[in-house]
Protein backbone atom coordinates (compact mmCIF):
# COMPACT_ATOMS: atom_id res chain seq x y z
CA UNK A 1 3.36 38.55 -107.92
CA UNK A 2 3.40 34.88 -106.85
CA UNK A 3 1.79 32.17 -109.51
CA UNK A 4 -0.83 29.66 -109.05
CA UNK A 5 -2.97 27.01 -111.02
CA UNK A 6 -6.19 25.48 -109.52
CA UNK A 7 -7.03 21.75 -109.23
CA UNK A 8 -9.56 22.35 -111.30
CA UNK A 9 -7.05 21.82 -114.24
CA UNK A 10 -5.81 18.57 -113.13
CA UNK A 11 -9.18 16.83 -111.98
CA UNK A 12 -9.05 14.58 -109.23
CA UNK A 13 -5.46 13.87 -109.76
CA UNK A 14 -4.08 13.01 -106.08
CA UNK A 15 -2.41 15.50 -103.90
CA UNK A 16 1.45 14.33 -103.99
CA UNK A 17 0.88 14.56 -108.46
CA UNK A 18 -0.63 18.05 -108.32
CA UNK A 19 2.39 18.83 -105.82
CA UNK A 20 5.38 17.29 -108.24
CA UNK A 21 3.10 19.72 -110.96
CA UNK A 22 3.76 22.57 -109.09
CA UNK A 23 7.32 21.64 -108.16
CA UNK A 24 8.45 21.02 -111.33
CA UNK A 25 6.99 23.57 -113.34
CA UNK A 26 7.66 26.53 -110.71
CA UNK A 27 4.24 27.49 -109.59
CA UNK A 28 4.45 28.74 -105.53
CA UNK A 29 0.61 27.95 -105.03
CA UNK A 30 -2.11 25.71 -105.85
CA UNK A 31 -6.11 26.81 -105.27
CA UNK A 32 -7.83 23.69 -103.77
CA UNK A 33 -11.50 22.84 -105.73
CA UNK A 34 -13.38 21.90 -102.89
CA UNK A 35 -15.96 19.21 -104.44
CA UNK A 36 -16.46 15.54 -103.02
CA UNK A 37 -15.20 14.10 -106.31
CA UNK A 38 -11.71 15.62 -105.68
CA UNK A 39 -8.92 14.36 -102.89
CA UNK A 40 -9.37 17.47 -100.96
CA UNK A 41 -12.98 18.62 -99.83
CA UNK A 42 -14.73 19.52 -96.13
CA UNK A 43 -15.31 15.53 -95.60
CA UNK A 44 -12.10 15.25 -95.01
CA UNK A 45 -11.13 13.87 -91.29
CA UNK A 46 -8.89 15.47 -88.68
CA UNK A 47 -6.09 12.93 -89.86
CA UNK A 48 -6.85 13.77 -93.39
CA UNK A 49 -6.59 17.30 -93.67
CA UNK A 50 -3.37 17.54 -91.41
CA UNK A 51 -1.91 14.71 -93.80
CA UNK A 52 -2.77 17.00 -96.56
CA UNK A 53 -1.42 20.39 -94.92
CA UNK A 54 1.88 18.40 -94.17
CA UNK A 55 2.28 17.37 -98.07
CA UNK A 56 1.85 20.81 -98.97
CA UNK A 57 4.49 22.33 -96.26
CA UNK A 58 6.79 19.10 -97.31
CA UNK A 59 6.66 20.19 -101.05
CA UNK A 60 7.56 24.36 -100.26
CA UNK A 61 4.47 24.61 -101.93
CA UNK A 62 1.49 26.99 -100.41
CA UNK A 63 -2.27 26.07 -100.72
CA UNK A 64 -3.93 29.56 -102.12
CA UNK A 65 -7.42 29.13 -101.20
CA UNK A 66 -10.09 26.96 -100.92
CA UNK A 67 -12.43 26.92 -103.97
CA UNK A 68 -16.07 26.36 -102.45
CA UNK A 69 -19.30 26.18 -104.21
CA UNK A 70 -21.78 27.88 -101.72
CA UNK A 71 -24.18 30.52 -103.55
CA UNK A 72 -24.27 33.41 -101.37
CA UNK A 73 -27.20 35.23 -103.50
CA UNK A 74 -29.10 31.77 -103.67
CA UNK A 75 -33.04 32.05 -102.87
CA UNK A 76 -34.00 30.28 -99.76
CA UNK A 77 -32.92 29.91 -96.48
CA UNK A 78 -29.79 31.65 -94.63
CA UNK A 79 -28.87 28.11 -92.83
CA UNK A 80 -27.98 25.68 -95.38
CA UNK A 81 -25.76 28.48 -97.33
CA UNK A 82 -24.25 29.42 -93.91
CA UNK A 83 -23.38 25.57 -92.95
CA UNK A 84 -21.73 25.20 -96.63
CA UNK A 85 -19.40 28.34 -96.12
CA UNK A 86 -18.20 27.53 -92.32
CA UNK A 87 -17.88 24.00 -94.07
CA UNK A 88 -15.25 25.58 -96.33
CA UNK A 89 -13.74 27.75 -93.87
CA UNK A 90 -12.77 25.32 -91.38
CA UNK A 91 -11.27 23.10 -94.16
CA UNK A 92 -9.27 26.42 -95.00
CA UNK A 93 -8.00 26.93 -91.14
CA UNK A 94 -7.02 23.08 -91.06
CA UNK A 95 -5.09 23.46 -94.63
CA UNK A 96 -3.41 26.30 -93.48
CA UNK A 97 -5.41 28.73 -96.42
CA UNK A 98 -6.17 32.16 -96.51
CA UNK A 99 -8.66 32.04 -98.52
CA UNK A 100 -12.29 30.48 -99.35
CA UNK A 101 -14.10 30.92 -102.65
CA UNK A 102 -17.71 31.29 -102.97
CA UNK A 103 -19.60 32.41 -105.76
CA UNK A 104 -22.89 34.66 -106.04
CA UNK A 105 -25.23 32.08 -106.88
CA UNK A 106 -28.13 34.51 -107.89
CA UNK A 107 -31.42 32.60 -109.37
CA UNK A 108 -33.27 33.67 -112.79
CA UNK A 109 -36.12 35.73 -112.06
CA UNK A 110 -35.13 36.67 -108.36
CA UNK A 111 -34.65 40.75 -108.25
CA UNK A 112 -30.87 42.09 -108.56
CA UNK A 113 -31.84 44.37 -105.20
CA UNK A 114 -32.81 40.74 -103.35
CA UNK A 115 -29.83 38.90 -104.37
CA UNK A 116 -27.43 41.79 -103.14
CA UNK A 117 -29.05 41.99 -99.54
CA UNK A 118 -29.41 38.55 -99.59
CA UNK A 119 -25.69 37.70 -100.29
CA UNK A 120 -24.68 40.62 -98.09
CA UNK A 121 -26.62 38.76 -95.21
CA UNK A 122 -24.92 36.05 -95.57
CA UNK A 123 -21.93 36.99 -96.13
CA UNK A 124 -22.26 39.33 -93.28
CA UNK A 125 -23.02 36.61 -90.55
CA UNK A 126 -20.31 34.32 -92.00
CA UNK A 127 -17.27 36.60 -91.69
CA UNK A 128 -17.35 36.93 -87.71
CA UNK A 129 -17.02 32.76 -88.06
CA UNK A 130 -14.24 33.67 -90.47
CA UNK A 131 -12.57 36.18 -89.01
CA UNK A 132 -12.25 33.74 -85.77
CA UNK A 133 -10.87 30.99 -87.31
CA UNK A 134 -8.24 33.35 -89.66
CA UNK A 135 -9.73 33.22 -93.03
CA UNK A 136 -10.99 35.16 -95.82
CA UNK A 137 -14.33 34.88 -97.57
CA UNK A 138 -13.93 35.71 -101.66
CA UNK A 139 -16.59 36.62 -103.85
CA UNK A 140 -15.57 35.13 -107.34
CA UNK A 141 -17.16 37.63 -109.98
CA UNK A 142 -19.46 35.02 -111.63
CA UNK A 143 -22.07 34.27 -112.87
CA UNK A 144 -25.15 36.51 -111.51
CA UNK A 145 -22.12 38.85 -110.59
CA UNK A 146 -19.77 38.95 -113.08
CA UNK A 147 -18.45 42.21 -112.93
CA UNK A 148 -16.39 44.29 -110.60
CA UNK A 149 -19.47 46.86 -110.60
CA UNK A 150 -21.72 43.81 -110.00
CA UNK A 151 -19.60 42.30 -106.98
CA UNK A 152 -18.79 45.38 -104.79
CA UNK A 153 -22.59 45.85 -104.39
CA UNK A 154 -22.56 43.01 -102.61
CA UNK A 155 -19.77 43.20 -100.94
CA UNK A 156 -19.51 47.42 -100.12
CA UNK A 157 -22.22 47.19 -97.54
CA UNK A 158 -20.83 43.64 -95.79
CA UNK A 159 -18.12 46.56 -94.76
CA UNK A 160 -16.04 43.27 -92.97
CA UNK A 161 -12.20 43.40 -93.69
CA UNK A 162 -13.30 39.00 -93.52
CA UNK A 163 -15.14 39.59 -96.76
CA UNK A 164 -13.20 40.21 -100.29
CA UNK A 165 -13.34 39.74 -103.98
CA UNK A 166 -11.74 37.41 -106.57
CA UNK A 167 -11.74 38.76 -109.79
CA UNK A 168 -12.23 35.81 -112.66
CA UNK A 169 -10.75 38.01 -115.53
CA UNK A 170 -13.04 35.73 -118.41
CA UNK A 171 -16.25 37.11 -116.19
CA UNK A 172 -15.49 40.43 -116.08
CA UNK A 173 -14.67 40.18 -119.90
CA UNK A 174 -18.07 38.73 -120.50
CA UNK A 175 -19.49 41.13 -119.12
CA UNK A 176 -17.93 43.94 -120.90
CA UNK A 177 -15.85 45.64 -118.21
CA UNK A 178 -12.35 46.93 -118.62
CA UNK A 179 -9.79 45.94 -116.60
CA UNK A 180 -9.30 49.29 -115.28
CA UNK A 181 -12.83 49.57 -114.35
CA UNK A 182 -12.94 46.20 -112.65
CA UNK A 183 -9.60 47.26 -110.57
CA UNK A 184 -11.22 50.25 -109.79
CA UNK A 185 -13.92 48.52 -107.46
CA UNK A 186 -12.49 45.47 -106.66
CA UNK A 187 -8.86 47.11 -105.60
CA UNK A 188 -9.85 47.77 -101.79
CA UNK A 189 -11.25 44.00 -101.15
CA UNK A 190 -9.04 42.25 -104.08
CA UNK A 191 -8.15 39.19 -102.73
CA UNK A 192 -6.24 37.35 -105.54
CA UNK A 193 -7.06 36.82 -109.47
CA UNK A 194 -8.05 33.92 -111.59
CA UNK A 195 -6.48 34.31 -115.01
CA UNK A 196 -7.56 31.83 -117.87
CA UNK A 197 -7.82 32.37 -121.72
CA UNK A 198 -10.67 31.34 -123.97
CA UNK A 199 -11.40 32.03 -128.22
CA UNK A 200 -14.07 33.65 -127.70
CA UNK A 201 -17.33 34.16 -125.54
CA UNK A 202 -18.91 31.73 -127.72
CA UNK A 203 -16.29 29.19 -127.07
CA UNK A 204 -14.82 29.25 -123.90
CA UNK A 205 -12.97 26.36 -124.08
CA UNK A 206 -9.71 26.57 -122.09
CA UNK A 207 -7.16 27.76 -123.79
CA UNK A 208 -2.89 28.01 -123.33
CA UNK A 209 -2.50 31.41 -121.45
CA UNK A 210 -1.67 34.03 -124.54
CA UNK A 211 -3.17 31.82 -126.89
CA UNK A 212 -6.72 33.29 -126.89
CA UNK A 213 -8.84 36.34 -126.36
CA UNK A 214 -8.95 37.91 -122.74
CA UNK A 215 -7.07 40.77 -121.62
CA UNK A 216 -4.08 39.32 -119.77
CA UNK A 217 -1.46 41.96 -120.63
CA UNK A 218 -4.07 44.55 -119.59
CA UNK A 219 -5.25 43.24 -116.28
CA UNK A 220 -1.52 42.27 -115.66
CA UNK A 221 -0.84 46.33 -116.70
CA UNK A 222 -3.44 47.46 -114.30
CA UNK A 223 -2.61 45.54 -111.19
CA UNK A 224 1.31 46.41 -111.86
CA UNK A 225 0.85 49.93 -112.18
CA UNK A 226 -0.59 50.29 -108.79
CA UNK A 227 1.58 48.12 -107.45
CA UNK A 228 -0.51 45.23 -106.19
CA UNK A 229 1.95 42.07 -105.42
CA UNK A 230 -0.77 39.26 -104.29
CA UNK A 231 -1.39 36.01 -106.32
CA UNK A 232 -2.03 35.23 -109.99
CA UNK A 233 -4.23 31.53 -110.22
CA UNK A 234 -4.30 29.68 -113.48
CA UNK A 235 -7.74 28.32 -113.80
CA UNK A 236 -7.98 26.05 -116.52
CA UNK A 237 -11.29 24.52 -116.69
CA UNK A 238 -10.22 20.74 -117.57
CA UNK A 239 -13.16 19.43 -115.54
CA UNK A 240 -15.67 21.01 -117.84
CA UNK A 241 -13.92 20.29 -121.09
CA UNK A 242 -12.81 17.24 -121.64
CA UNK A 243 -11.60 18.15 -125.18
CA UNK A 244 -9.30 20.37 -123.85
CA UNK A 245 -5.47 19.72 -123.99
CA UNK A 246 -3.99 18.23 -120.65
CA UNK A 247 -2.18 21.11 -118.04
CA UNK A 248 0.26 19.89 -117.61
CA UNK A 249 1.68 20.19 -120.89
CA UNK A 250 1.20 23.69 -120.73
CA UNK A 251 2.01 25.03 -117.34
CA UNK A 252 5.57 25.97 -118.44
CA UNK A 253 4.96 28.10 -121.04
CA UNK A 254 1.87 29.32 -119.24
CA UNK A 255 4.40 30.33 -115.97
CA UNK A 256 6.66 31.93 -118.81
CA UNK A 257 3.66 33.69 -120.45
CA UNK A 258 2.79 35.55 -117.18
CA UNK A 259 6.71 36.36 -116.29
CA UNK A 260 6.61 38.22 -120.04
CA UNK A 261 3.44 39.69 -119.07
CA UNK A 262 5.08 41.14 -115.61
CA UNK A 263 8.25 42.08 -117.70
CA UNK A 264 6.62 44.21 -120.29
CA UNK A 265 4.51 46.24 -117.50
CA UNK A 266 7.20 46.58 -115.18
């Protein structure tokens, strides 16, 4: 497996820092938040996003994905959500990404049978624009959608090899599925997973990988046994916590902690 850590760790530091980060601390990939207050988002220019894609290749360092905020599940119309993701996936095609997040986005009150057809509309339409232009649509299991059982009803009827899942291992936790059983339907469309570590569901401050709650050496267990090679992504949610300790200052021991975790399940 090949390690990662998201931007949103390190917010709004430019792109040549969060590349000597990477560098120097041995991480092969970085996931992109794709937000207007960051360096990298889809108002980037031509010039831009080729001067980005070029700093990237320059550093040996790979851009994971593209973490979007569309709601797929969102009441309202098709349009707007359909605009954000094609938005996101062109950025992705001009980085040179393989990936775009997007989360479920389904609103209190609005039926769990309406927010699956709903996202599965949309999600539907957008992959042909994906699959054109070379990238992959993830579902992050999230919010309205937290599980693995949650996401693949959503995604099971898109039935488009352009549509997949990224499993956020704190969300499945909070939901109360096991590892196992979020592998189990998320293996066929698994993209790549988020790992983070928290103290507890009331406090889900970011934590030093190891250092908290959440199943790591499980999910790790569970993704080695069957042989799945793809991407682990650090996200440590420093844009939401100010409190929290810096990520820099951890990312060593935090590459180290997964390499035990791979060791031990090998």
């Amino acid at each position: 497996m090949k390690f990662a850590f998201s931007t949103l760790g390190v917010p709004g530091l430019p792109v040549p820092e969060v590349l000597r980060l990477a560098v120097a601390h041995g991480y092969h990939g970085v996931e992109v938040r794709a937000h207007p207050e960051e360096p990298v988002h889809p108002g980037l220019s031509p010039d831009e996003r080729s001067t980005v894609a070029a700093e990237f290749k320059a550093a040996g360092v790979e851009i994971l994905g593209v973490a979007g905020y569309a709601r797929v599940a969102a009441p309202g119309a098709d349009e707007p959500v359909l605009d954000e993701i094609r938005d996101l996936v062109g950025l992705a095609r001009d980085l040179g990404a393989p990936f775009v997040r997007v989360f479920p986005g389904g609103a209190e009150g609005q039926s769990e049978a309406d927010a699956d057809a709903v996202a599965a509309r949309r999600l539907g339409t957008a992959a042909e624009h994906a699959a054109d232009l070379g990238v992959r649509i993830l579902l992050e299991t999230h919010d309205s959608h937290r599980t693995g059982a949650d996401a693949i009803r959503i995604i099971g009827p898109v039935g488009h090899r352009q549509v997949g899942a990224l499993w956020d291992v704190m969300h499945t936790w909070l939901g109360g599925e096991q590892p196992q059983d979020t592998y189990a339907a998320l293996s066929p469309f698994l993209g790549y997973v988020q790992v983070k570590d928290i103290a507890s569901a009331e406090d889900t401050t970011p934590l030093a990988l190891g250092a908290g709650v959440l199943p790591l050496a499980e999910c790790v267990e569970v993704l080695t046994r069957d042989g799945w090679d793809g991407w682990l992504c650090w996200e440590y949610e420093k844009r939401w916590y100010e409190g929290a300790a810096p990520l820099a200052g951890l990312l060593d021991e935090g590459r180290a902690h997964l390499g035990r975790l791979l060791n031990d399940s090998a």
